[in-house]
N, C-alpha and C. Protein backbone atom coordinates (compact mmCIF):
# COMPACT_ATOMS: atom_id res chain seq x y z
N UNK A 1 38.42 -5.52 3.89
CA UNK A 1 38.42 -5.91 5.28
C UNK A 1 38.26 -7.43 5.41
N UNK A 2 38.72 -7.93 6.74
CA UNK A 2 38.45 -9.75 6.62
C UNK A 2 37.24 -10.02 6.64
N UNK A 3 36.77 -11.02 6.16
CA UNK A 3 35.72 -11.43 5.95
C UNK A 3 34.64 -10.71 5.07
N UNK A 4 35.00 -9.93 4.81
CA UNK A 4 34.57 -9.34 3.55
C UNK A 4 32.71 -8.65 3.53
N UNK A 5 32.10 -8.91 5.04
CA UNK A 5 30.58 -9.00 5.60
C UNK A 5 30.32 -8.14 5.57
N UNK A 6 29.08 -8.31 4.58
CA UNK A 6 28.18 -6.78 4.97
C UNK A 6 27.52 -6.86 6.18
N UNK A 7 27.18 -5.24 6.80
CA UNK A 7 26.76 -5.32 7.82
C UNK A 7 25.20 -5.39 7.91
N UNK A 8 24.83 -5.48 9.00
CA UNK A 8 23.60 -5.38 8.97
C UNK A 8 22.57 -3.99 9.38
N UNK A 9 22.07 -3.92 8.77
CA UNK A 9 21.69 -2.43 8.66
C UNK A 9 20.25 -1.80 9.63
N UNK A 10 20.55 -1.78 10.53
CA UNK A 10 19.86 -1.46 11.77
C UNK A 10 18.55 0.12 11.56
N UNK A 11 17.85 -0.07 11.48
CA UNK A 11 16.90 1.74 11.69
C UNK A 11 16.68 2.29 12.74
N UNK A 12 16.51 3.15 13.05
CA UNK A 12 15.93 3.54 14.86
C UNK A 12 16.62 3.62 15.92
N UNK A 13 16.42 4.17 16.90
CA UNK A 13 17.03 4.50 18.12
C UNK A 13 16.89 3.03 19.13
N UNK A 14 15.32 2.52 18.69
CA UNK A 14 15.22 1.31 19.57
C UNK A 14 16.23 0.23 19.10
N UNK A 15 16.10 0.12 17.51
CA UNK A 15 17.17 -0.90 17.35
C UNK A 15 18.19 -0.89 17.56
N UNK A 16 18.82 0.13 17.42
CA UNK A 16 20.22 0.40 17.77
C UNK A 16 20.54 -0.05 19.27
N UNK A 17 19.80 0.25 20.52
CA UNK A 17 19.56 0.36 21.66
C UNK A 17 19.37 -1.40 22.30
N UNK A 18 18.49 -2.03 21.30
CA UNK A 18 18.43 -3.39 21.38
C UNK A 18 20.01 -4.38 21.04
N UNK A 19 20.52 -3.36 20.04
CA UNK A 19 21.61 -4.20 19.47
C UNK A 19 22.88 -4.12 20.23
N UNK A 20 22.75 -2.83 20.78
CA UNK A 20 23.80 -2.20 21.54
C UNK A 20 23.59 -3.71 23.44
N UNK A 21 22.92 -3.94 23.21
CA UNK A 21 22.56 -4.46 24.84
C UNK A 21 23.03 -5.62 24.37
N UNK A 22 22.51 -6.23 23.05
CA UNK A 22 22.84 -7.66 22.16
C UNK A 22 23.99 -7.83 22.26
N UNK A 23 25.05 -6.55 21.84
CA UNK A 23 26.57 -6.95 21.92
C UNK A 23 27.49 -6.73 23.21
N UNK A 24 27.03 -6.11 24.15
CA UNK A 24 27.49 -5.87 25.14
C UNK A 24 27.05 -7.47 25.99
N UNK A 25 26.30 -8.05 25.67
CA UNK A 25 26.24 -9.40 26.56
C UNK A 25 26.92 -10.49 25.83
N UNK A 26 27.17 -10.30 24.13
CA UNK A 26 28.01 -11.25 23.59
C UNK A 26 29.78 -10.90 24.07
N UNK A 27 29.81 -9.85 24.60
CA UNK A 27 31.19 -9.45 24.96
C UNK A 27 32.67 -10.37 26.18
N UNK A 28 33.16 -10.82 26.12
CA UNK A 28 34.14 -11.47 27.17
C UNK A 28 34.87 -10.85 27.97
N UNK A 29 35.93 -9.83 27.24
CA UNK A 29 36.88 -9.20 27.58
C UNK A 29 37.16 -7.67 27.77
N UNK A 30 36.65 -7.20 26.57
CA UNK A 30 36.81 -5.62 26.03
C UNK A 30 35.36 -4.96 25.78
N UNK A 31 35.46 -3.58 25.92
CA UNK A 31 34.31 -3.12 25.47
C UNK A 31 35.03 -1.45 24.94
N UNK A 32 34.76 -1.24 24.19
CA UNK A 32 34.98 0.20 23.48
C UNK A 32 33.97 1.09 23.10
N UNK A 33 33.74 1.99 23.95
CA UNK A 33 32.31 2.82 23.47
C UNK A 33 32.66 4.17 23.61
N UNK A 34 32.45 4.80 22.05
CA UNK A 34 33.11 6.33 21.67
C UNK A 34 31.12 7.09 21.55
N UNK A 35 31.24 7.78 21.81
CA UNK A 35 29.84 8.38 22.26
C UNK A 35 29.87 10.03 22.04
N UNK A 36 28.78 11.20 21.79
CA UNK A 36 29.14 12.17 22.34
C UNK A 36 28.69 12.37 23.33
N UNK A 37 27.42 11.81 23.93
CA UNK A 37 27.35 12.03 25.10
C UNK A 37 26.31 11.19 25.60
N UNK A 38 26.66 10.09 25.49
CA UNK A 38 25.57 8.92 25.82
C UNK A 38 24.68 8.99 26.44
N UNK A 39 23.87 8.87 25.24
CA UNK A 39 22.55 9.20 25.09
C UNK A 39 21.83 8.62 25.72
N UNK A 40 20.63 9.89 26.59
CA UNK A 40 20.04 8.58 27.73
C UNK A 40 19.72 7.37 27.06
N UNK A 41 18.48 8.20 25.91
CA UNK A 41 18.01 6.38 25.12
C UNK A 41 18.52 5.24 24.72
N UNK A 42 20.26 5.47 24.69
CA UNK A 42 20.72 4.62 23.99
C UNK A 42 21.15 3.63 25.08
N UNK A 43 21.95 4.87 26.31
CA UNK A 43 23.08 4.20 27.54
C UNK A 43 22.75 4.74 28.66
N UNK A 44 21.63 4.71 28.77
CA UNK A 44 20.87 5.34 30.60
C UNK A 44 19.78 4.27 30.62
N UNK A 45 19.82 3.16 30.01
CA UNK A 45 18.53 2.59 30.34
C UNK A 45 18.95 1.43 31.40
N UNK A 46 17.97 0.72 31.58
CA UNK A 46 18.38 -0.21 32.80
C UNK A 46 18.91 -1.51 32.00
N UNK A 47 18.40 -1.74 30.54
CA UNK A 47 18.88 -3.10 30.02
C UNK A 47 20.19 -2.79 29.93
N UNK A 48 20.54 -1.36 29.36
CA UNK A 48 22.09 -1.43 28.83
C UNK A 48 22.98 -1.11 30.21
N UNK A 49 22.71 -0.45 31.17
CA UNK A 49 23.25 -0.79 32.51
C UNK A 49 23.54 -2.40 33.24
N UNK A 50 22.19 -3.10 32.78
CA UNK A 50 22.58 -4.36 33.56
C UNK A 50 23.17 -5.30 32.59
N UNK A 51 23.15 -4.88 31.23
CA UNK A 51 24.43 -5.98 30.37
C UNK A 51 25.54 -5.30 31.00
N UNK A 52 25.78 -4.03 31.21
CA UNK A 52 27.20 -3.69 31.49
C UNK A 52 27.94 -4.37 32.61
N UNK A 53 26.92 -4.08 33.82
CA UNK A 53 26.83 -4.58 34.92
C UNK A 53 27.60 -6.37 35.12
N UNK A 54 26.97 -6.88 34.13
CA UNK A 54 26.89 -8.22 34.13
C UNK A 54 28.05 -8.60 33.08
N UNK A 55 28.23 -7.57 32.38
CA UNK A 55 29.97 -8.04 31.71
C UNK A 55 31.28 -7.56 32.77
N UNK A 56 30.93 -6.85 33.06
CA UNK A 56 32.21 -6.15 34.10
C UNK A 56 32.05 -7.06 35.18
N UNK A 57 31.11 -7.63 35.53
CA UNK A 57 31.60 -8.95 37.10
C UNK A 57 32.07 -9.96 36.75
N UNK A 58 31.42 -10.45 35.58
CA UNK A 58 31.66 -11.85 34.37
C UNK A 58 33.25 -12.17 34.73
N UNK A 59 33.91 -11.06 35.00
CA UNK A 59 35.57 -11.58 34.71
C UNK A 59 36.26 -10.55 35.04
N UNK A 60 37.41 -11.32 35.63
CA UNK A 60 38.26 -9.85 36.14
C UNK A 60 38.99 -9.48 35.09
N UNK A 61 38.99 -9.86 33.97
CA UNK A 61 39.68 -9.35 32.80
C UNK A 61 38.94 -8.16 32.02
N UNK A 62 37.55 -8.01 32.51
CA UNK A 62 36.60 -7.73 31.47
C UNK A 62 36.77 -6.22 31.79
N UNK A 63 37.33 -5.66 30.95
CA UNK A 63 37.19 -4.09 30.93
C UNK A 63 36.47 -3.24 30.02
N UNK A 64 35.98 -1.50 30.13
CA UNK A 64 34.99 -1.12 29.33
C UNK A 64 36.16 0.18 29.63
N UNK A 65 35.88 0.57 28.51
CA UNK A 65 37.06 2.10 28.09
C UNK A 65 35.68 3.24 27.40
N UNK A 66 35.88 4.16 27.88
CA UNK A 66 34.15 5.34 27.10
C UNK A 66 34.90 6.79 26.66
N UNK A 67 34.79 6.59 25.65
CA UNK A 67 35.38 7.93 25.15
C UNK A 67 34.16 8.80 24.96
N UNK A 68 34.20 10.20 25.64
CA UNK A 68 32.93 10.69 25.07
C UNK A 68 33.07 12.14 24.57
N UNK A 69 32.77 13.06 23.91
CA UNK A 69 33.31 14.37 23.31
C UNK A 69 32.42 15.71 24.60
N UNK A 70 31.61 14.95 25.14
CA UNK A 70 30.31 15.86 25.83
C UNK A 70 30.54 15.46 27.17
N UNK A 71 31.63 15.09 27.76
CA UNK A 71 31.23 14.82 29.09
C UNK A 71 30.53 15.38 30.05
N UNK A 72 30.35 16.21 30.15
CA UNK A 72 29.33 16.92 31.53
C UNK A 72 27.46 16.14 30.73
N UNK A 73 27.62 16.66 29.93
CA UNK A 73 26.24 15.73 29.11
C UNK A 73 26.00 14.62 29.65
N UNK A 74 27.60 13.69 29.33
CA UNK A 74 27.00 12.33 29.51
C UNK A 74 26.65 12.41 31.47
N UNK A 75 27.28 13.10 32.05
CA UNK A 75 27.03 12.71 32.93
C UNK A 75 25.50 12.61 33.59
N UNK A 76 25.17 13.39 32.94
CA UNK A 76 23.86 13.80 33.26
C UNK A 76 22.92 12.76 32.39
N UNK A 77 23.58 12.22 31.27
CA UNK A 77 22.47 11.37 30.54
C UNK A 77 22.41 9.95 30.98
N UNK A 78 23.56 9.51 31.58
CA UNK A 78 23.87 8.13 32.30
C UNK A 78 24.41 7.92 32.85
N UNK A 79 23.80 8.53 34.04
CA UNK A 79 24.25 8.64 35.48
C UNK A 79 24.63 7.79 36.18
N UNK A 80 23.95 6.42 36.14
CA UNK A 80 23.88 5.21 36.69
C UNK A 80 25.03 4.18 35.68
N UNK A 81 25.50 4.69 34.92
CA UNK A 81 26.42 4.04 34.18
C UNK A 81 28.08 4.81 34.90
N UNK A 82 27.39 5.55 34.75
CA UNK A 82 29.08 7.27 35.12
C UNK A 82 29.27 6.02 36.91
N UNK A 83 28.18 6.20 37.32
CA UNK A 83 28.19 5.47 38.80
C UNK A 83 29.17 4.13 39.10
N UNK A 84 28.35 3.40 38.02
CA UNK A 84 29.09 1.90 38.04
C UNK A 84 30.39 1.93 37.74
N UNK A 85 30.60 2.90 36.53
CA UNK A 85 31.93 2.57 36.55
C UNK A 85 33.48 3.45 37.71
N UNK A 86 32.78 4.72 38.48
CA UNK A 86 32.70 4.54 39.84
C UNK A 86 33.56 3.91 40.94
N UNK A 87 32.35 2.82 40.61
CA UNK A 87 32.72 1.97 41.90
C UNK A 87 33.89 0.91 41.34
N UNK A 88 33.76 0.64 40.43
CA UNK A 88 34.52 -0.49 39.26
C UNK A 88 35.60 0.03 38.56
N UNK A 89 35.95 1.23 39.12
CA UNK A 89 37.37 1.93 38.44
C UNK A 89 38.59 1.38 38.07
N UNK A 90 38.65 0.28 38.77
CA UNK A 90 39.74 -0.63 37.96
C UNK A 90 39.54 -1.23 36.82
N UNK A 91 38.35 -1.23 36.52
CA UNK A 91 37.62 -2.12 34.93
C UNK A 91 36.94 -1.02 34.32
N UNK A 92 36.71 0.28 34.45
CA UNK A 92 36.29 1.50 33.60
C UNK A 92 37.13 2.34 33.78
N UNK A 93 37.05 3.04 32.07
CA UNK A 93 37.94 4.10 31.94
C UNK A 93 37.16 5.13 31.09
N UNK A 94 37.50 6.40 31.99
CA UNK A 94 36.26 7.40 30.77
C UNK A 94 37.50 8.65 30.39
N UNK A 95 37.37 8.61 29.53
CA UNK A 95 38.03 9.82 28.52
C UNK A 95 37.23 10.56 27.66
N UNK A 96 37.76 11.96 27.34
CA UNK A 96 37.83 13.08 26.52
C UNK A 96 38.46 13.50 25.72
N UNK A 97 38.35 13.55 24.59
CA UNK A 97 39.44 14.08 23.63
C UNK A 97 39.58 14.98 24.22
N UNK A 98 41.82 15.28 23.93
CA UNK A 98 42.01 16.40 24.23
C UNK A 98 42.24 17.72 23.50
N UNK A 99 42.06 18.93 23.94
CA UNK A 99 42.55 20.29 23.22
C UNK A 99 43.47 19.55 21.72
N UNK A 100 44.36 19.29 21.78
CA UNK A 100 45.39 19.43 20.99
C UNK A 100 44.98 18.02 19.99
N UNK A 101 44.01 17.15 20.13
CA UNK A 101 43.21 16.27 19.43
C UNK A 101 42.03 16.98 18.23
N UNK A 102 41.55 18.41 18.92
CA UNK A 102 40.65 19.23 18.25
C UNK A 102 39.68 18.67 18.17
N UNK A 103 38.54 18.73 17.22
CA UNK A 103 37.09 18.32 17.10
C UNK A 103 37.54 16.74 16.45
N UNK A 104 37.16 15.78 16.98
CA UNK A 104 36.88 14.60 16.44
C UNK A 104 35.73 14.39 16.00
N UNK A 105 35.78 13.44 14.49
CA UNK A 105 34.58 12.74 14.03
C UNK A 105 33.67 12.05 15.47
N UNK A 106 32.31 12.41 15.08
CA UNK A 106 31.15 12.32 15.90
C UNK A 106 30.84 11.09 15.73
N UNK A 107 31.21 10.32 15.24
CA UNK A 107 30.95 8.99 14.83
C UNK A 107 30.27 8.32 16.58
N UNK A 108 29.79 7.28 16.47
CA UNK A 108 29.44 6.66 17.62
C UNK A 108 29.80 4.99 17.83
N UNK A 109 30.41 4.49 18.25
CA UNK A 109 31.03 2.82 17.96
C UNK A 109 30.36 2.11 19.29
N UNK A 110 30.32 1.14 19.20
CA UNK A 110 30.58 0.11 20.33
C UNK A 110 31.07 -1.12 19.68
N UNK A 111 32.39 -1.62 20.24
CA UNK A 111 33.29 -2.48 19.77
C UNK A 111 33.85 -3.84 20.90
N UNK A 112 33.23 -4.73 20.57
CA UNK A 112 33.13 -5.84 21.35
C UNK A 112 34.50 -6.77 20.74
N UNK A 113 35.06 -6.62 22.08
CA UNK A 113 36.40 -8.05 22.02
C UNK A 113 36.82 -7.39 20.66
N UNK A 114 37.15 -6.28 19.98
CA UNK A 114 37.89 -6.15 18.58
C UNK A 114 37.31 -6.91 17.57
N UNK A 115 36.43 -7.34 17.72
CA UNK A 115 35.62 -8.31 16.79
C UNK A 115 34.39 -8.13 16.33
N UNK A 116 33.29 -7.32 17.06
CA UNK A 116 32.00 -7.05 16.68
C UNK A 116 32.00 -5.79 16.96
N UNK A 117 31.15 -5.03 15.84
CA UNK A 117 30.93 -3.21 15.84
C UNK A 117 29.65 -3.14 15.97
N UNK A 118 29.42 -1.85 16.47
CA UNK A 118 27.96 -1.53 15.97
C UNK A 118 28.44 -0.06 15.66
N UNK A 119 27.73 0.71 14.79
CA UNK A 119 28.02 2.25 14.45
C UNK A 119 26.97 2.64 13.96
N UNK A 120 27.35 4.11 14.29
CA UNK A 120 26.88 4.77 13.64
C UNK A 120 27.21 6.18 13.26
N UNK A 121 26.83 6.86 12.34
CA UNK A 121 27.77 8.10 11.83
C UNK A 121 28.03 9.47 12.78
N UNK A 122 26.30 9.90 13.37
CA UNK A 122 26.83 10.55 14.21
C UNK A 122 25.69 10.12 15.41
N UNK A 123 25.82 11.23 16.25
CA UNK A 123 24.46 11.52 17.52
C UNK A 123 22.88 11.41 17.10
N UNK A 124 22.99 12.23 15.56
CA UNK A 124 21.73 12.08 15.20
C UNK A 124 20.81 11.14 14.80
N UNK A 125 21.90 10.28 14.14
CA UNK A 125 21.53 9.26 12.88
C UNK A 125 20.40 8.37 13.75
N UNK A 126 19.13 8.54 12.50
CA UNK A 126 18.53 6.76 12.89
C UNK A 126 19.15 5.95 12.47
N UNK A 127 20.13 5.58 11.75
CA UNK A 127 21.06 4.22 10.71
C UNK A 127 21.95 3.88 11.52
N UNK A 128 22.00 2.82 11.85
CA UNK A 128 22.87 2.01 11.75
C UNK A 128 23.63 0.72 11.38
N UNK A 129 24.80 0.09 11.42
CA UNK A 129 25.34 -0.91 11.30
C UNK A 129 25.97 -2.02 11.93
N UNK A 130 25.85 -2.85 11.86
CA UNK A 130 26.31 -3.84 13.03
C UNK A 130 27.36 -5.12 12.61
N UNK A 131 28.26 -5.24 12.41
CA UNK A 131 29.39 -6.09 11.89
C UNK A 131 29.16 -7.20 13.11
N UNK A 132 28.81 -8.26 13.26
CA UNK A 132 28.75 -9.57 14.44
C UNK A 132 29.82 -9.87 14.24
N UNK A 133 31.27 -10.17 13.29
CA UNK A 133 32.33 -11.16 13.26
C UNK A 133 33.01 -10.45 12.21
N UNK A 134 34.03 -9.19 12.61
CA UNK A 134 34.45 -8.78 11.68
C UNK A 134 36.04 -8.07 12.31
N UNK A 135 36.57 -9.05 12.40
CA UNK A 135 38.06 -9.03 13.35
C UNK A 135 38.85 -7.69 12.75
N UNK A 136 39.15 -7.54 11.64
CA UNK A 136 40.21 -6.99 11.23
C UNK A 136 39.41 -5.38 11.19
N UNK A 137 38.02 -4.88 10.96
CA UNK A 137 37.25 -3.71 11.37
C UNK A 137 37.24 -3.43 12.47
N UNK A 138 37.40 -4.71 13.43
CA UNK A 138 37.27 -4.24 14.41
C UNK A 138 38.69 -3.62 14.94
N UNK A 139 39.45 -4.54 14.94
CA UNK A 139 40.73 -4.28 14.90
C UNK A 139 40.85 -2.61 14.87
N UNK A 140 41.08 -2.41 13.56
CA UNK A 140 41.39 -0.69 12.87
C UNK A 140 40.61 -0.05 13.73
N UNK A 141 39.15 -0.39 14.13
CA UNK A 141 38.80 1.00 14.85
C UNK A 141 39.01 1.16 16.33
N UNK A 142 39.60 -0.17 16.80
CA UNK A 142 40.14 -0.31 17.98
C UNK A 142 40.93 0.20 17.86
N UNK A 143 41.63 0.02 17.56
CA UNK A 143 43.47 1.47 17.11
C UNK A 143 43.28 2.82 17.22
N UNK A 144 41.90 3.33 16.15
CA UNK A 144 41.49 4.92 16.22
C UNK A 144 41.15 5.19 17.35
N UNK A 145 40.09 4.07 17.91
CA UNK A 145 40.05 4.69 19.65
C UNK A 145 40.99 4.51 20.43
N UNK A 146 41.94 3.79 20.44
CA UNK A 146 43.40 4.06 21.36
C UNK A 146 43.87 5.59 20.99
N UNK A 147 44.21 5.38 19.87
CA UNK A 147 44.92 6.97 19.54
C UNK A 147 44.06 8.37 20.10
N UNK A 148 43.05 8.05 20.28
CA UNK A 148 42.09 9.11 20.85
C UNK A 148 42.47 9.89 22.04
């Protein structure tokens, strides 16, 4: 992959949750978040609402795309997120894999500008990873979530 960077290797729900808010405010343009059902702790809180908040006004370019496998879940887990984007429907887009897609990897991403990741493997995991400057990763998994 370019740049060749290891990532940084995140523990916990809080860190993840901290890092997740970290990259959503380093964000300009894009936001990509594949979820199964965003998790209150992770994406119902008020920090990660008001980075969202505050990237989606930032610019009329700035769009957020949410793929999630659990939707009725998420709705219920981040409500105030399901809301914003709502009202902001021209700059949010929420999708479901479909039937004929079958069970997708549970994986969990958030992918800033195609350039910065954070992951993790599935819903459960305390582990995660966080790529800050890693264009061409980001790239590829920007693609898998289009094809989604």
């Amino acid at each position: 992959m370019s740049g060749g960077g290891l990532p940084e290797l995140l523990q916990g729900r809080a860190a993840f949750a901290a890092k997740a808010v970290q990259l959503v405010r380093a964000a300009r343009q894009e936001l990509l978040l594949r979820s199964d059902a965003l998790d209150r702790a992770l994406y119902g809180g008020e920090d990660f609402y008001n980075a969202v908040k505050d990237f989606l006004l930032s610019s009329e370019r700035a769009r957020l795309c949410v793929l999630v496998r659990q939707p009725q879940q998420a709705v219920h887990n981040a409500a105030r997120l399901i809301e914003l984007g709502q009202r902001l429907s021209s700059r949010v887009e929420f999708r479901e894999p479909t039937a004929e897609q079958g069970e997708i990897d549970p994986a969990e991403w958030l992918i800033a500008d195609r350039r910065a990741l954070l992951e993790r493997r599935s819903p459960e995991s305390l582990e995660a990873q966080f790529w800050a400057e890693e264009p061409q990763r980001g790239k590829l998994q920007g693609e898998e979530f289009d094809a989604l």
